[in-house]
PDB file of N, CA and C in Angstrom:
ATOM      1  N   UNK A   1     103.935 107.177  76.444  1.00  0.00           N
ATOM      2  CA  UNK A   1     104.559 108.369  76.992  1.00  0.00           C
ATOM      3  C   UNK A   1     106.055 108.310  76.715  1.00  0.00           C
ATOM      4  N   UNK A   2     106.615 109.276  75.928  1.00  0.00           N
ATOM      5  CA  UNK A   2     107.836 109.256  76.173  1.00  0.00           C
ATOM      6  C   UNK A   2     108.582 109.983  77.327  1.00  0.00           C
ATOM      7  N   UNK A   3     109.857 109.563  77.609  1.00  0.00           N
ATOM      8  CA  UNK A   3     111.246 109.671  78.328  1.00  0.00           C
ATOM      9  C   UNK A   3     111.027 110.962  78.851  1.00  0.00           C
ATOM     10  N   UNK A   4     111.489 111.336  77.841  1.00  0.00           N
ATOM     11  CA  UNK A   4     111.439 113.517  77.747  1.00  0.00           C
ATOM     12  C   UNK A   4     110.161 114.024  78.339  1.00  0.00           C
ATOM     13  N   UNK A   5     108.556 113.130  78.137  1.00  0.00           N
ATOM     14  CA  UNK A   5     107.920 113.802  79.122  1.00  0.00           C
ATOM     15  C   UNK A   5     107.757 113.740  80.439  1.00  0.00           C
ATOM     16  N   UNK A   6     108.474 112.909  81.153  1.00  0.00           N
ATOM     17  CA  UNK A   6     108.890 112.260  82.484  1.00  0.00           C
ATOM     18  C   UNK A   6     109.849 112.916  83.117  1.00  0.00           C
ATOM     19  N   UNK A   7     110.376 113.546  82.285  1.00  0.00           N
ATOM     20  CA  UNK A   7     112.143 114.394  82.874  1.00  0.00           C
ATOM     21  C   UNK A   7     111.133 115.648  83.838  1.00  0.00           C
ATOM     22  N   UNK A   8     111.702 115.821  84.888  1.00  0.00           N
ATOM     23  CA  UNK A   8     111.476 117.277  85.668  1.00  0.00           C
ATOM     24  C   UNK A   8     109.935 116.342  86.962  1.00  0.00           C
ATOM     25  N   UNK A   9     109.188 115.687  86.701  1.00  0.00           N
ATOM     26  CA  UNK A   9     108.437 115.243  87.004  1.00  0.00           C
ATOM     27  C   UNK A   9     108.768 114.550  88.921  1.00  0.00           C
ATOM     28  N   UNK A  10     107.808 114.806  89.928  1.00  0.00           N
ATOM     29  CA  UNK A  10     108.387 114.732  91.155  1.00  0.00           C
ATOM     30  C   UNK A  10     107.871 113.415  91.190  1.00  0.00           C
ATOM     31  N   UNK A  11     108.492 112.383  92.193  1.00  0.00           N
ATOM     32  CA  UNK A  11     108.544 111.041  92.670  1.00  0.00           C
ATOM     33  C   UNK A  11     107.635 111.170  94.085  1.00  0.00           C
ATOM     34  N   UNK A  12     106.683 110.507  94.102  1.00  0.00           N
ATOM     35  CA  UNK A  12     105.817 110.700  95.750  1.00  0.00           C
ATOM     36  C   UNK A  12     105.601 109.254  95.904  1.00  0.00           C
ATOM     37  N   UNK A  13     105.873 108.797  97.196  1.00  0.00           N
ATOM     38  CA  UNK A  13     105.127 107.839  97.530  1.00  0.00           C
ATOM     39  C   UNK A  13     103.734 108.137  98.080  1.00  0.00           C
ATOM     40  N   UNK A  14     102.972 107.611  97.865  1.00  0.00           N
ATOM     41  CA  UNK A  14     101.194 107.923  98.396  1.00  0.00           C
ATOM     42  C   UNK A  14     101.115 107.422  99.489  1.00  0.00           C
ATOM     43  N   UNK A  15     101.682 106.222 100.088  1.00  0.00           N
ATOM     44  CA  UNK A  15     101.623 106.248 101.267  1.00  0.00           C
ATOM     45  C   UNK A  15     101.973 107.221 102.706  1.00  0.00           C
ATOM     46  N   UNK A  16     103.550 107.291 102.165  1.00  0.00           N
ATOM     47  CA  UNK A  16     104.021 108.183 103.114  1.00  0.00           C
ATOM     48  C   UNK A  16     103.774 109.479 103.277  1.00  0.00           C
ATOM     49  N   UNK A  17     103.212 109.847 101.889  1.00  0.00           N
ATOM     50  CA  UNK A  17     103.179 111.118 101.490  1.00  0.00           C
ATOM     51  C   UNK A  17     104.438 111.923 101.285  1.00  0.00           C
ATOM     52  N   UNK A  18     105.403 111.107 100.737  1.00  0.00           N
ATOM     53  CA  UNK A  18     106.734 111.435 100.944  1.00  0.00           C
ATOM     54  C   UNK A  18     107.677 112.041  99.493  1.00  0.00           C
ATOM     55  N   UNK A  19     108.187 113.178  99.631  1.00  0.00           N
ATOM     56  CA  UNK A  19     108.931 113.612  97.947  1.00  0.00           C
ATOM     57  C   UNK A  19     110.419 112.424  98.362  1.00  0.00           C
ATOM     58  N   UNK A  20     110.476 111.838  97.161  1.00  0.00           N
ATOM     59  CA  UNK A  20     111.700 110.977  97.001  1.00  0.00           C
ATOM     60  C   UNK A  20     112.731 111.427  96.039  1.00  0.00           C
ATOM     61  N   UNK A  21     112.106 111.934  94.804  1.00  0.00           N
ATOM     62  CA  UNK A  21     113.177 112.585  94.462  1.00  0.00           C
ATOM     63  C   UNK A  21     112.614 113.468  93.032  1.00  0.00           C
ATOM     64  N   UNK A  22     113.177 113.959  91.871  1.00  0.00           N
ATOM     65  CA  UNK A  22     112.613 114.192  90.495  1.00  0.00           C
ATOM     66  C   UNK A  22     113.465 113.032  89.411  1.00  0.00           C
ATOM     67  N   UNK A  23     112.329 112.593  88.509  1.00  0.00           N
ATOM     68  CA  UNK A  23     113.029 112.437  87.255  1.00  0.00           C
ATOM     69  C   UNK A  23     113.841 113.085  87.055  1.00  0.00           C
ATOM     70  N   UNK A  24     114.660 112.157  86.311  1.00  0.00           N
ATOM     71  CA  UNK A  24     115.955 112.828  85.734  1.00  0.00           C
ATOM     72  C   UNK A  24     116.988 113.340  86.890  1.00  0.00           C
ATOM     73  N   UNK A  25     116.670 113.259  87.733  1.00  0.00           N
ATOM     74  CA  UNK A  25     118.191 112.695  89.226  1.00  0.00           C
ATOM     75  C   UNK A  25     117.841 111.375  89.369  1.00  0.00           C
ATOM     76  N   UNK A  26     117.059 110.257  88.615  1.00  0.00           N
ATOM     77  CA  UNK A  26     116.934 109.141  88.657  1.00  0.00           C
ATOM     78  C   UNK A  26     117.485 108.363  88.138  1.00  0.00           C
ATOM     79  N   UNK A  27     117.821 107.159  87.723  1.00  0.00           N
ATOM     80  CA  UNK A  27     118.237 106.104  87.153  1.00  0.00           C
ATOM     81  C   UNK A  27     116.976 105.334  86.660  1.00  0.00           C
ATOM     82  N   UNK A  28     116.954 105.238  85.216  1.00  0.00           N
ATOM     83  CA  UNK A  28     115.895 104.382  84.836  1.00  0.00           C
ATOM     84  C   UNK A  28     116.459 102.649  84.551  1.00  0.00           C
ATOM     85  N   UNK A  29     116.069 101.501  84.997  1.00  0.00           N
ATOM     86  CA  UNK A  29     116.641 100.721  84.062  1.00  0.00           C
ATOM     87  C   UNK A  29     115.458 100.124  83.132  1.00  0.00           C
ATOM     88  N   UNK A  30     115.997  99.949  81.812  1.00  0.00           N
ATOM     89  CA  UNK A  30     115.625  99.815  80.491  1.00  0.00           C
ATOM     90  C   UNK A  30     115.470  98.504  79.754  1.00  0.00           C
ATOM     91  N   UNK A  31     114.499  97.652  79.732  1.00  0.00           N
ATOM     92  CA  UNK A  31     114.760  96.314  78.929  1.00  0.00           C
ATOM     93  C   UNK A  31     115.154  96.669  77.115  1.00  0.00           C
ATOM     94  N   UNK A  32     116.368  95.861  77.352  1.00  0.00           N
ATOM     95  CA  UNK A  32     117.035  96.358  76.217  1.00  0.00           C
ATOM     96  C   UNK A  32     116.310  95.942  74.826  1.00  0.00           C
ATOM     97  N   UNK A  33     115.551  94.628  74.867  1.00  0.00           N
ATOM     98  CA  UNK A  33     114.543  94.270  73.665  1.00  0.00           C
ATOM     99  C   UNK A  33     113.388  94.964  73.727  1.00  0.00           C
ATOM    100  N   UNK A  34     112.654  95.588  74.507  1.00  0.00           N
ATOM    101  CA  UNK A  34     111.361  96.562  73.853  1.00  0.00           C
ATOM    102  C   UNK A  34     111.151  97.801  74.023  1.00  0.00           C
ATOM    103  N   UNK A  35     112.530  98.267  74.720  1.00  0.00           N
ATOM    104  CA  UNK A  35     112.689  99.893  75.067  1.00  0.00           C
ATOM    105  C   UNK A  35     112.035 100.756  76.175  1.00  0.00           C
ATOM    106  N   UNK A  36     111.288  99.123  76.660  1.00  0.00           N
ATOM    107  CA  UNK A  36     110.396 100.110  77.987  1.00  0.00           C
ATOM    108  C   UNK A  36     111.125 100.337  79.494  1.00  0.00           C
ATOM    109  N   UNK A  37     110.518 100.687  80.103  1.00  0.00           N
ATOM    110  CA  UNK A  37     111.194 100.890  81.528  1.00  0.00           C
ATOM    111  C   UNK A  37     110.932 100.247  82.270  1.00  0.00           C
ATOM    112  N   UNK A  38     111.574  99.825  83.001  1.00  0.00           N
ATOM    113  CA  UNK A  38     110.979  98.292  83.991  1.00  0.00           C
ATOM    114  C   UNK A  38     111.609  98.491  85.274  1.00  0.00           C
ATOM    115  N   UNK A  39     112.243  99.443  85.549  1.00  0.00           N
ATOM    116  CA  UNK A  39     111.866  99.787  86.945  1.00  0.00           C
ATOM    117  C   UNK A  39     112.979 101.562  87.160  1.00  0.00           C
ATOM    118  N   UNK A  40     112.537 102.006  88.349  1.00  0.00           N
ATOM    119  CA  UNK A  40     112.986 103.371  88.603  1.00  0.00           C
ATOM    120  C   UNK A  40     113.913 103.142  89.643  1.00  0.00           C
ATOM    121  N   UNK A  41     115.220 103.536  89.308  1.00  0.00           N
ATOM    122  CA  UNK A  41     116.509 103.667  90.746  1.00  0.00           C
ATOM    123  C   UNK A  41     116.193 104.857  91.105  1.00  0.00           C
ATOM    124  N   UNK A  42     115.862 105.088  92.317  1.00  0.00           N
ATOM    125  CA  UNK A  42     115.630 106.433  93.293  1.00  0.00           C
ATOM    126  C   UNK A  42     116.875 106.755  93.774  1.00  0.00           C
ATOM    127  N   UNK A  43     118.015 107.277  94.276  1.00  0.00           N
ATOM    128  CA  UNK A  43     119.140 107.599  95.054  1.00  0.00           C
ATOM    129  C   UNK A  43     118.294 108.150  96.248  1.00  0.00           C
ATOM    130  N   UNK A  44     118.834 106.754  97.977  1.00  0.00           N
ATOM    131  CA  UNK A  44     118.106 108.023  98.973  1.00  0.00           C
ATOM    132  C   UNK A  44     119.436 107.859 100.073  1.00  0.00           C
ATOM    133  N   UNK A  45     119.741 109.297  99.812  1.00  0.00           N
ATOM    134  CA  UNK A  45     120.733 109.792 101.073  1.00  0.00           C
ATOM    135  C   UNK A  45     120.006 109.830 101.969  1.00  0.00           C
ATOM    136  N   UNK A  46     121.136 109.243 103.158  1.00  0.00           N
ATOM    137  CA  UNK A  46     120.955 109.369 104.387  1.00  0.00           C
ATOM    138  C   UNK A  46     122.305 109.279 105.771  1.00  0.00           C
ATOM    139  N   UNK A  47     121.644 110.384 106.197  1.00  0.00           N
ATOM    140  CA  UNK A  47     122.333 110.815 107.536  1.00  0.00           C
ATOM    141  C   UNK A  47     123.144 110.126 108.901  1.00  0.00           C
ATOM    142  N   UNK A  48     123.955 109.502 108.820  1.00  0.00           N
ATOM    143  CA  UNK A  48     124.620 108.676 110.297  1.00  0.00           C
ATOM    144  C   UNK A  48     125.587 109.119 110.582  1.00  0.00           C
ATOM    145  N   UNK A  49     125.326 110.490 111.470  1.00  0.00           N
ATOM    146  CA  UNK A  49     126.051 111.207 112.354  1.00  0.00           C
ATOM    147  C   UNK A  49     126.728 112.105 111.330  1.00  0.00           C
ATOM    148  N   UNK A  50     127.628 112.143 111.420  1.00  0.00           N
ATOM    149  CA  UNK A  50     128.521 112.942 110.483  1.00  0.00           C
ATOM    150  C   UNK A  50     128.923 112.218 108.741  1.00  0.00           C
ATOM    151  N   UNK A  51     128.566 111.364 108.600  1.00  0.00           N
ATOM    152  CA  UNK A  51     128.985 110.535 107.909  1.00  0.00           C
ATOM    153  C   UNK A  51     127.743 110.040 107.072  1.00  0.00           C
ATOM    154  N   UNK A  52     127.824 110.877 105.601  1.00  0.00           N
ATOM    155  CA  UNK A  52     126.465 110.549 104.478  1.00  0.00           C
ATOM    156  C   UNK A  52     126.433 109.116 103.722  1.00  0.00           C
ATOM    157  N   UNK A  53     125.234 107.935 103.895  1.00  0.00           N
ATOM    158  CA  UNK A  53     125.460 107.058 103.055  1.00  0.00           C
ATOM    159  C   UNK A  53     124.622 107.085 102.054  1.00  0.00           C
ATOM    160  N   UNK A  54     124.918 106.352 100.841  1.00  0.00           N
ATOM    161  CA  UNK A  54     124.386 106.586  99.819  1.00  0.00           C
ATOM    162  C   UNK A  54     123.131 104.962  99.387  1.00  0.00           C
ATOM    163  N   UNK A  55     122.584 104.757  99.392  1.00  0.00           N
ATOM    164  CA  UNK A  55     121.870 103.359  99.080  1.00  0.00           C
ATOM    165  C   UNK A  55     120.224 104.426  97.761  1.00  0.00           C
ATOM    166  N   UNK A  56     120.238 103.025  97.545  1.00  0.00           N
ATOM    167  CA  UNK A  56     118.965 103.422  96.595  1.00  0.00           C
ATOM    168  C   UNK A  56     118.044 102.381  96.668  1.00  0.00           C
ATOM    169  N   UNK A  57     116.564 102.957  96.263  1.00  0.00           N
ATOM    170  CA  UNK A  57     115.416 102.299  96.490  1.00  0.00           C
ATOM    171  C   UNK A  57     115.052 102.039  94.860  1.00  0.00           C
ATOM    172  N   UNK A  58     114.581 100.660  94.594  1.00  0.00           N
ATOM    173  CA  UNK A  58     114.108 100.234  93.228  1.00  0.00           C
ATOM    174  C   UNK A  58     112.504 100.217  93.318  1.00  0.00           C
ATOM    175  N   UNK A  59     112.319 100.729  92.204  1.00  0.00           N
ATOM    176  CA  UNK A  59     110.775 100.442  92.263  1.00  0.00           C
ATOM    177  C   UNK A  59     110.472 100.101  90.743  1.00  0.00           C
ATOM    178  N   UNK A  60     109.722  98.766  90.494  1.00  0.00           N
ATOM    179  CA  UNK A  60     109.006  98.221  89.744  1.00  0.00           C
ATOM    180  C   UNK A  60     108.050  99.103  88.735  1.00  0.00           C
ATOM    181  N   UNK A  61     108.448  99.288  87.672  1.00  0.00           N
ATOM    182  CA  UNK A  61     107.387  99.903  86.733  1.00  0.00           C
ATOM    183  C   UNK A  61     105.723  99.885  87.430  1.00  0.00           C
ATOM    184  N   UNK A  62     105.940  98.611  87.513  1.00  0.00           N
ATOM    185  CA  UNK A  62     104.118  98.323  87.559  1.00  0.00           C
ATOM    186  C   UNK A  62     103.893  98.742  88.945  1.00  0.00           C
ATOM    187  N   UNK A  63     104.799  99.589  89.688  1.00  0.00           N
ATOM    188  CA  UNK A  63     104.189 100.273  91.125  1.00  0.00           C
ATOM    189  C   UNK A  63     104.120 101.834  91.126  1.00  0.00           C
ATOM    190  N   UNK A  64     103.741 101.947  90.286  1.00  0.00           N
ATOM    191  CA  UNK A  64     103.449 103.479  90.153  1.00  0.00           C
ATOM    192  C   UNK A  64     101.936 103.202  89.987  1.00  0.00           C
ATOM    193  N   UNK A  65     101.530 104.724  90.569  1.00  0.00           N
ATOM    194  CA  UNK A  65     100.107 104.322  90.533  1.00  0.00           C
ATOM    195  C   UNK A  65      99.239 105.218  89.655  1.00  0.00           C
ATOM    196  N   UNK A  66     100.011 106.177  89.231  1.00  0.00           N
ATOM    197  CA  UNK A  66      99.829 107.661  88.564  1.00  0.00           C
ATOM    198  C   UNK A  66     100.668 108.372  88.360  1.00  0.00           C
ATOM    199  N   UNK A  67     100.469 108.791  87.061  1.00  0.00           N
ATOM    200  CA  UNK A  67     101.592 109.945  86.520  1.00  0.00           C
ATOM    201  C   UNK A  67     100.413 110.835  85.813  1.00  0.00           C
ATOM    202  N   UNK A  68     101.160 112.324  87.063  1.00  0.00           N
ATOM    203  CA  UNK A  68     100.357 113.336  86.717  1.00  0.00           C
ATOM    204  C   UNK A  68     101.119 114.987  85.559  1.00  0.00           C
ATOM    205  N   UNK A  69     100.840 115.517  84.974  1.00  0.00           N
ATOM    206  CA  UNK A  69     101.247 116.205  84.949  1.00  0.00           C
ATOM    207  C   UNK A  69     102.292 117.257  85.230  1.00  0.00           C
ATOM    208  N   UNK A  70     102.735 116.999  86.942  1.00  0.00           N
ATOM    209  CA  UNK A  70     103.958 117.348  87.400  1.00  0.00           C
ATOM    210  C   UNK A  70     104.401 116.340  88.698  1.00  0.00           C
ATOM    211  N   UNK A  71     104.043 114.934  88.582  1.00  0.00           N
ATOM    212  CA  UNK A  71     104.439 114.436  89.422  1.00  0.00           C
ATOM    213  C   UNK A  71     104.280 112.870  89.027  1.00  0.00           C
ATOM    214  N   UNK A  72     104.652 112.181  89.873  1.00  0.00           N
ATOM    215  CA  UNK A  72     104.988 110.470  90.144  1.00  0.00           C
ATOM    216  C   UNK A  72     104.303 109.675  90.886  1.00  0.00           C
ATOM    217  N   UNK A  73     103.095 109.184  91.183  1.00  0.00           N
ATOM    218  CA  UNK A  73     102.833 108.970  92.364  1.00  0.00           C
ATOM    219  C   UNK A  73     102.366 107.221  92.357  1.00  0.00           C
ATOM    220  N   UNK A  74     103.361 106.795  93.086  1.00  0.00           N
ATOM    221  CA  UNK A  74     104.012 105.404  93.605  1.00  0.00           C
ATOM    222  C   UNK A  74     103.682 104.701  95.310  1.00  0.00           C
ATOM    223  N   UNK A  75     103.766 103.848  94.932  1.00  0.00           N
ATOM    224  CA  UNK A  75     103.351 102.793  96.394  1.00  0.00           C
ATOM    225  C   UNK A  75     104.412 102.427  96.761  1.00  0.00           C
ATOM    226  N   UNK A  76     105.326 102.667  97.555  1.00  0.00           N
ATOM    227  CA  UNK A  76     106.373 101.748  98.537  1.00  0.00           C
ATOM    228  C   UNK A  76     106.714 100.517  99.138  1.00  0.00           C
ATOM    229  N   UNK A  77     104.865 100.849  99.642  1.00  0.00           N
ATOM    230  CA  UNK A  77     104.475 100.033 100.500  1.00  0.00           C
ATOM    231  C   UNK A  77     104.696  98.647  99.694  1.00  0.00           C
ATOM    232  N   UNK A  78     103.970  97.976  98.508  1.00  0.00           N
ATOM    233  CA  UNK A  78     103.950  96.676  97.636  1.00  0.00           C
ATOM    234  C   UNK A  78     105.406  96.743  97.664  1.00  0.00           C
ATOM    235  N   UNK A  79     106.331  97.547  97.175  1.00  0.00           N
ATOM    236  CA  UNK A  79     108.009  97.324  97.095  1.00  0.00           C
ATOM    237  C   UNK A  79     108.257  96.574  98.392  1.00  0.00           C
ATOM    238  N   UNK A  80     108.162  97.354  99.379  1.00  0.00           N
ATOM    239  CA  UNK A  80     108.806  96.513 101.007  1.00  0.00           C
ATOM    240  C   UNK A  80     107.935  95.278 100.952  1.00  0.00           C
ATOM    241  N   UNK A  81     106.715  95.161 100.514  1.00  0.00           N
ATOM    242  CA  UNK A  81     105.977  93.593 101.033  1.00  0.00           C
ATOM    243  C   UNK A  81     106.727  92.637 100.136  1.00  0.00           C
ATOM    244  N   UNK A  82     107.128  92.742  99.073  1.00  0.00           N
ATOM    245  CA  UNK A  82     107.295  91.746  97.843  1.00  0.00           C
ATOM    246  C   UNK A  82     108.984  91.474  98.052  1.00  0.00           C
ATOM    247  N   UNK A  83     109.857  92.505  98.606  1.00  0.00           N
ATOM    248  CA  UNK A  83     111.558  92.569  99.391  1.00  0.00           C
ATOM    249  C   UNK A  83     111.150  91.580 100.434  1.00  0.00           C
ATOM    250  N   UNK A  84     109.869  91.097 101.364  1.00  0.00           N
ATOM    251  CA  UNK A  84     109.826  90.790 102.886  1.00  0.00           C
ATOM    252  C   UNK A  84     109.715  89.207 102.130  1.00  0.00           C
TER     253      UNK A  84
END
């Protein structure tokens, strides 16, 4: 699959049932010797009081569980167990 067909494509976790964000407001990082993608930077804003912080969630290539036609659909859940 290439790059370009991933662009526009929505990010879900299946657990939460949660929209995280679209391709392409993402950050991919890239192993520079075989050109593949080896994991997805999500950007997730969040709210403390008046005051927006910015942090991001990484997720592992190999935690996606499906890529559909207009969407992403990823496990969280293995991300937080394998961080614990």
């Amino acid at each position: 699959m290439r790059l370009s067909e991933l662009s526009g494509k929505e990010i879900v976790d299946v657990k939460r049932a949660e929209r995280l964000g679209v391709l392409g407001q993402t950050d991919l990082e890239i192993n520079e010797r075989t050109g593949q993608i080896t994991t997805l930077i999500i950007p997730s804003n969040k709210w403390f009081g008046m005051r927006k912080q910015q942090s991001e969630v990484r997720v592992p290539w190999d935690h996606i569980k499906k890529i559909g036609s207009d969407m992403v659909i990823l496990d969280l859940a293995e991300v937080e167990k394998e961080e614990e």
